[in-house]
Protein backbone atom coordinates (compact mmCIF):
# COMPACT_ATOMS: atom_id res chain seq x y z
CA UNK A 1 1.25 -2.31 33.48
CA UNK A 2 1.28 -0.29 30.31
CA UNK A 3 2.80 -2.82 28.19
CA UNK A 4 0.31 -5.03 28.06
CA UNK A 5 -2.12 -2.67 26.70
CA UNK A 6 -0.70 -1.32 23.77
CA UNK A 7 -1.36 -4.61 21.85
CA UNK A 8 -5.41 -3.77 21.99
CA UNK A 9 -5.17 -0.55 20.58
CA UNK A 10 -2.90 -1.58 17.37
CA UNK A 11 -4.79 -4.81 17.04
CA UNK A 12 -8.09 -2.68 17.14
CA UNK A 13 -6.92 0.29 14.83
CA UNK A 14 -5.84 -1.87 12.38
CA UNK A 15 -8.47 -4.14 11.98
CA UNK A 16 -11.01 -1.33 12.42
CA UNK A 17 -9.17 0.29 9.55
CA UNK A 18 -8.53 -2.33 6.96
CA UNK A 19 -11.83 -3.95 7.60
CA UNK A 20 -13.53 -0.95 5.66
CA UNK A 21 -10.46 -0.16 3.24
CA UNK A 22 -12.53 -2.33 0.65
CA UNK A 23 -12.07 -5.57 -1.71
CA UNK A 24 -8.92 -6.48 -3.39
CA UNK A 25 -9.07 -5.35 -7.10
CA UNK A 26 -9.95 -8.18 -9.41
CA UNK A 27 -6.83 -10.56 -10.86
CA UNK A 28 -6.86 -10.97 -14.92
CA UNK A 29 -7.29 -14.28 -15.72
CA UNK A 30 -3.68 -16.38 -16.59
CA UNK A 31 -3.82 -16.92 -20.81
CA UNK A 32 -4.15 -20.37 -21.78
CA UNK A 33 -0.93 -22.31 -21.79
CA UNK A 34 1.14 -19.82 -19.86
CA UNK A 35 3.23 -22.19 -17.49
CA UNK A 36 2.06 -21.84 -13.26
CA UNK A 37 4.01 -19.35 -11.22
CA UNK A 38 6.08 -21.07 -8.71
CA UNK A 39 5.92 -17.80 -5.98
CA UNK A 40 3.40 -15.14 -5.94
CA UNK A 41 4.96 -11.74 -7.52
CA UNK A 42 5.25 -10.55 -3.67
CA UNK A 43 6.21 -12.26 -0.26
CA UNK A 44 3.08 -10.03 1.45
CA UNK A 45 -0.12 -8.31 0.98
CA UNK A 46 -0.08 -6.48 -2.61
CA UNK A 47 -3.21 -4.52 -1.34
CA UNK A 48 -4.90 -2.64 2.02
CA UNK A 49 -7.56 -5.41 2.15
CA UNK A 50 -4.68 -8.00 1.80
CA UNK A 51 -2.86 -6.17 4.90
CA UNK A 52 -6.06 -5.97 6.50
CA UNK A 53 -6.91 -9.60 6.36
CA UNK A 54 -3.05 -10.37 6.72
CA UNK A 55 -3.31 -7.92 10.42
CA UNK A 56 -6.76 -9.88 11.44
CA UNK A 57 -5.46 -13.62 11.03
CA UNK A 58 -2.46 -12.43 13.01
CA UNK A 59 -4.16 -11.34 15.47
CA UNK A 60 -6.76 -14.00 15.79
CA UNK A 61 -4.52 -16.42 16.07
CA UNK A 62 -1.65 -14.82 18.04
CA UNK A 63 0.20 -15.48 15.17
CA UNK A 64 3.34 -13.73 15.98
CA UNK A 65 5.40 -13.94 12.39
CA UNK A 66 2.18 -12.88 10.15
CA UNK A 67 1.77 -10.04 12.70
CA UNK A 68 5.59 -8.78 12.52
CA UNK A 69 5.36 -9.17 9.19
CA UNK A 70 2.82 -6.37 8.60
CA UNK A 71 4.98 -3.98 9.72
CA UNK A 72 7.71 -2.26 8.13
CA UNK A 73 11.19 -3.07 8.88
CA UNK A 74 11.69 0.92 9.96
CA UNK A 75 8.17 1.30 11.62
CA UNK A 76 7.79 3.90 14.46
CA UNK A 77 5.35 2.74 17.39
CA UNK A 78 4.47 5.92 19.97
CA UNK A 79 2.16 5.32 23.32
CA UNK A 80 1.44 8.68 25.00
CA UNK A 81 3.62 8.86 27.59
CA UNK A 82 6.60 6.48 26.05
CA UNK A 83 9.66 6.69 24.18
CA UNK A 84 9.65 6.01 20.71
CA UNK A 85 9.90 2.59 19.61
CA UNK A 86 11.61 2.46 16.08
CA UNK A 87 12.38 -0.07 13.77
CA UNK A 88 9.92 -3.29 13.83
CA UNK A 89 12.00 -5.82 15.65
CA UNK A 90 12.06 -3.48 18.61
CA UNK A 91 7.98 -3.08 18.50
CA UNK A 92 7.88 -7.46 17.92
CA UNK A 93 10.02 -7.57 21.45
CA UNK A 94 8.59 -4.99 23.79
CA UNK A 95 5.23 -4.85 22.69
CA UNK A 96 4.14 -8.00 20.66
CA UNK A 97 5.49 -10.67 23.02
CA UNK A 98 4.75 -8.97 26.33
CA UNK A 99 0.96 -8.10 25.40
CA UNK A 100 -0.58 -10.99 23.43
CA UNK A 101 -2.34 -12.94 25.33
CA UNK A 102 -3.47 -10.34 27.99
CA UNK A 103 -6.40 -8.79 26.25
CA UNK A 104 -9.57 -9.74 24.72
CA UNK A 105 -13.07 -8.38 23.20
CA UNK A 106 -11.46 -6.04 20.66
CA UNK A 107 -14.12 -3.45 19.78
CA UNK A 108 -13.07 -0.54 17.11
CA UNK A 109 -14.90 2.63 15.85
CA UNK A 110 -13.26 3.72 13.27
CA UNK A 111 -13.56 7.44 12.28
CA UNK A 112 -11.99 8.20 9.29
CA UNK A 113 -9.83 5.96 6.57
CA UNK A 114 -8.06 6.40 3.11
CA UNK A 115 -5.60 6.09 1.29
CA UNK A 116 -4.17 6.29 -2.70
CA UNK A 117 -2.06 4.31 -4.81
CA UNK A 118 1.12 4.12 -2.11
CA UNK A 119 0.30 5.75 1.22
CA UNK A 120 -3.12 5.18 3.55
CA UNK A 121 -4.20 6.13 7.20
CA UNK A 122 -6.52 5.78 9.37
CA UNK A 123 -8.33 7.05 12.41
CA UNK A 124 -10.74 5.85 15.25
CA UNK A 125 -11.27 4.64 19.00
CA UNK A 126 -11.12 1.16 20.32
CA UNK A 127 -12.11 -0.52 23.78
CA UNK A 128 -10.95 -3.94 25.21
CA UNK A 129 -10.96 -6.36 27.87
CA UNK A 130 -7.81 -7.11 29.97
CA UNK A 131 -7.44 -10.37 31.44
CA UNK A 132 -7.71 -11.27 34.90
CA UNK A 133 -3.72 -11.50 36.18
CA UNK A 134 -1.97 -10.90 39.58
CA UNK A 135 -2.30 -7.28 39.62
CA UNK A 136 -5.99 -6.96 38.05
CA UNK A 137 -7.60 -10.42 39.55
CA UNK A 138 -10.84 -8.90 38.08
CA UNK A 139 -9.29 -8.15 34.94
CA UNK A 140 -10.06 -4.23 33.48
CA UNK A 141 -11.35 -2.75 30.89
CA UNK A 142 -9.44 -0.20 28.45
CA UNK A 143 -10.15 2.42 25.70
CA UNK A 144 -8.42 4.53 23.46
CA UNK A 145 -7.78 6.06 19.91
CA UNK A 146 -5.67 5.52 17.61
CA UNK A 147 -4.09 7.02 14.29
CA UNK A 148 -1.51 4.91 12.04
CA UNK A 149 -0.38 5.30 8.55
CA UNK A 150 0.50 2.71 5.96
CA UNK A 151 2.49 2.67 2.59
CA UNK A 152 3.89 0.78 -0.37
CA UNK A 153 7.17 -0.52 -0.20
CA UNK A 154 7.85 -1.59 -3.69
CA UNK A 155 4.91 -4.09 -4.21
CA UNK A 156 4.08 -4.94 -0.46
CA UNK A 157 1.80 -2.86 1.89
CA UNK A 158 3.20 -2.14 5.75
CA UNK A 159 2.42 -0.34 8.79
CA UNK A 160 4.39 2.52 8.85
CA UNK A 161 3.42 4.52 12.03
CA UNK A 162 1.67 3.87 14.52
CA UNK A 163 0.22 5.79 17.20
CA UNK A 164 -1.83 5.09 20.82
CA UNK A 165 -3.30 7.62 22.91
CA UNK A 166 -4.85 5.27 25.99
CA UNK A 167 -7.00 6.62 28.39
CA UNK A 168 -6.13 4.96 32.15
CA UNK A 169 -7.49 1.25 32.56
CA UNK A 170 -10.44 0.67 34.95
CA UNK A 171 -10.25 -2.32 36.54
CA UNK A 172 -13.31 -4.75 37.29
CA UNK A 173 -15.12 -4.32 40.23
């Protein structure tokens, strides 16, 4: 039953975080003449609000590529109570694709956020709604915190780390 609640708490900490990490910095303008670029500088977000906004489509839409993509290719995902998951397409198989459709009503408080020019973090509680399913036919309500930590990798900003601390589920009455 555990595996299909860790996707509330990382789709909650992140969006609780990046929400409030601010507005992109503003572009120069492109000098007259100069010819159109045919690819943007960088194949991902080149900022925390770009990750942020990036993370929230993703999720949104159970967008399964945008939401791998936000993480980096050596990311470390911990649960209390669970092994280590390393590297990012381990966290896309056991946690992505067993938990996204199972929750719902995503609700962060975010506690504390920064970051500089290459590394950020952030810190905070989320609850969520589980859907009704053969073993919760009332569906349940969950809550947590969270802390994860984000950083630069050459022009493109990832997910890093990632940690859940989930209290035990209540289910519907």
């Amino acid at each position: 039953m555990k595996s299909h609640l860790l996707l509330p708490g990382l789709a909650v900490l992140l969006g609780a975080w990046f929400s409030s990490a601010g507005t992109p910095p503003i572009k120069a303008p492109k000098p007259a003449g100069a010819p159109a670029a045919a690819h943007p500088a960088a194949a991902g977000p080149t900022t925390i609000a770009a990750l942020a906004q990036l993370w929230s489509e993703a999720m949104q839409q159970q967008d399964m590529a945008k939401a791998t993509a936000c993480m980096s290719k050596n990311v470390r995902f911990l649960v209390n109570g669970e092994p280590v998951m390393s590297g990012r397409d381990s966290v896309t198989t056991y946690w992505l694709k067993r938990s996204f459709s199972n929750t719902s009503n995503l609700k962060p408080t975010p506690l504390q956020m920064n970051s500089d020019a290459t590394m950020g973090y952030g810190t905070g509680y989320y609850t969520y709604d589980i859907k009704p399913m053969a073993n919760l036919p009332k569906g349940a309500t969950g809550r947590g915190s969270y802390m994860i930590a984000s950083r630069k990798e050459g022009a493109i900003w990832q997910f890093a780390y990632i940690h859940l601390a989930e209290d035990p589920i209540k289910p519907n009455k």
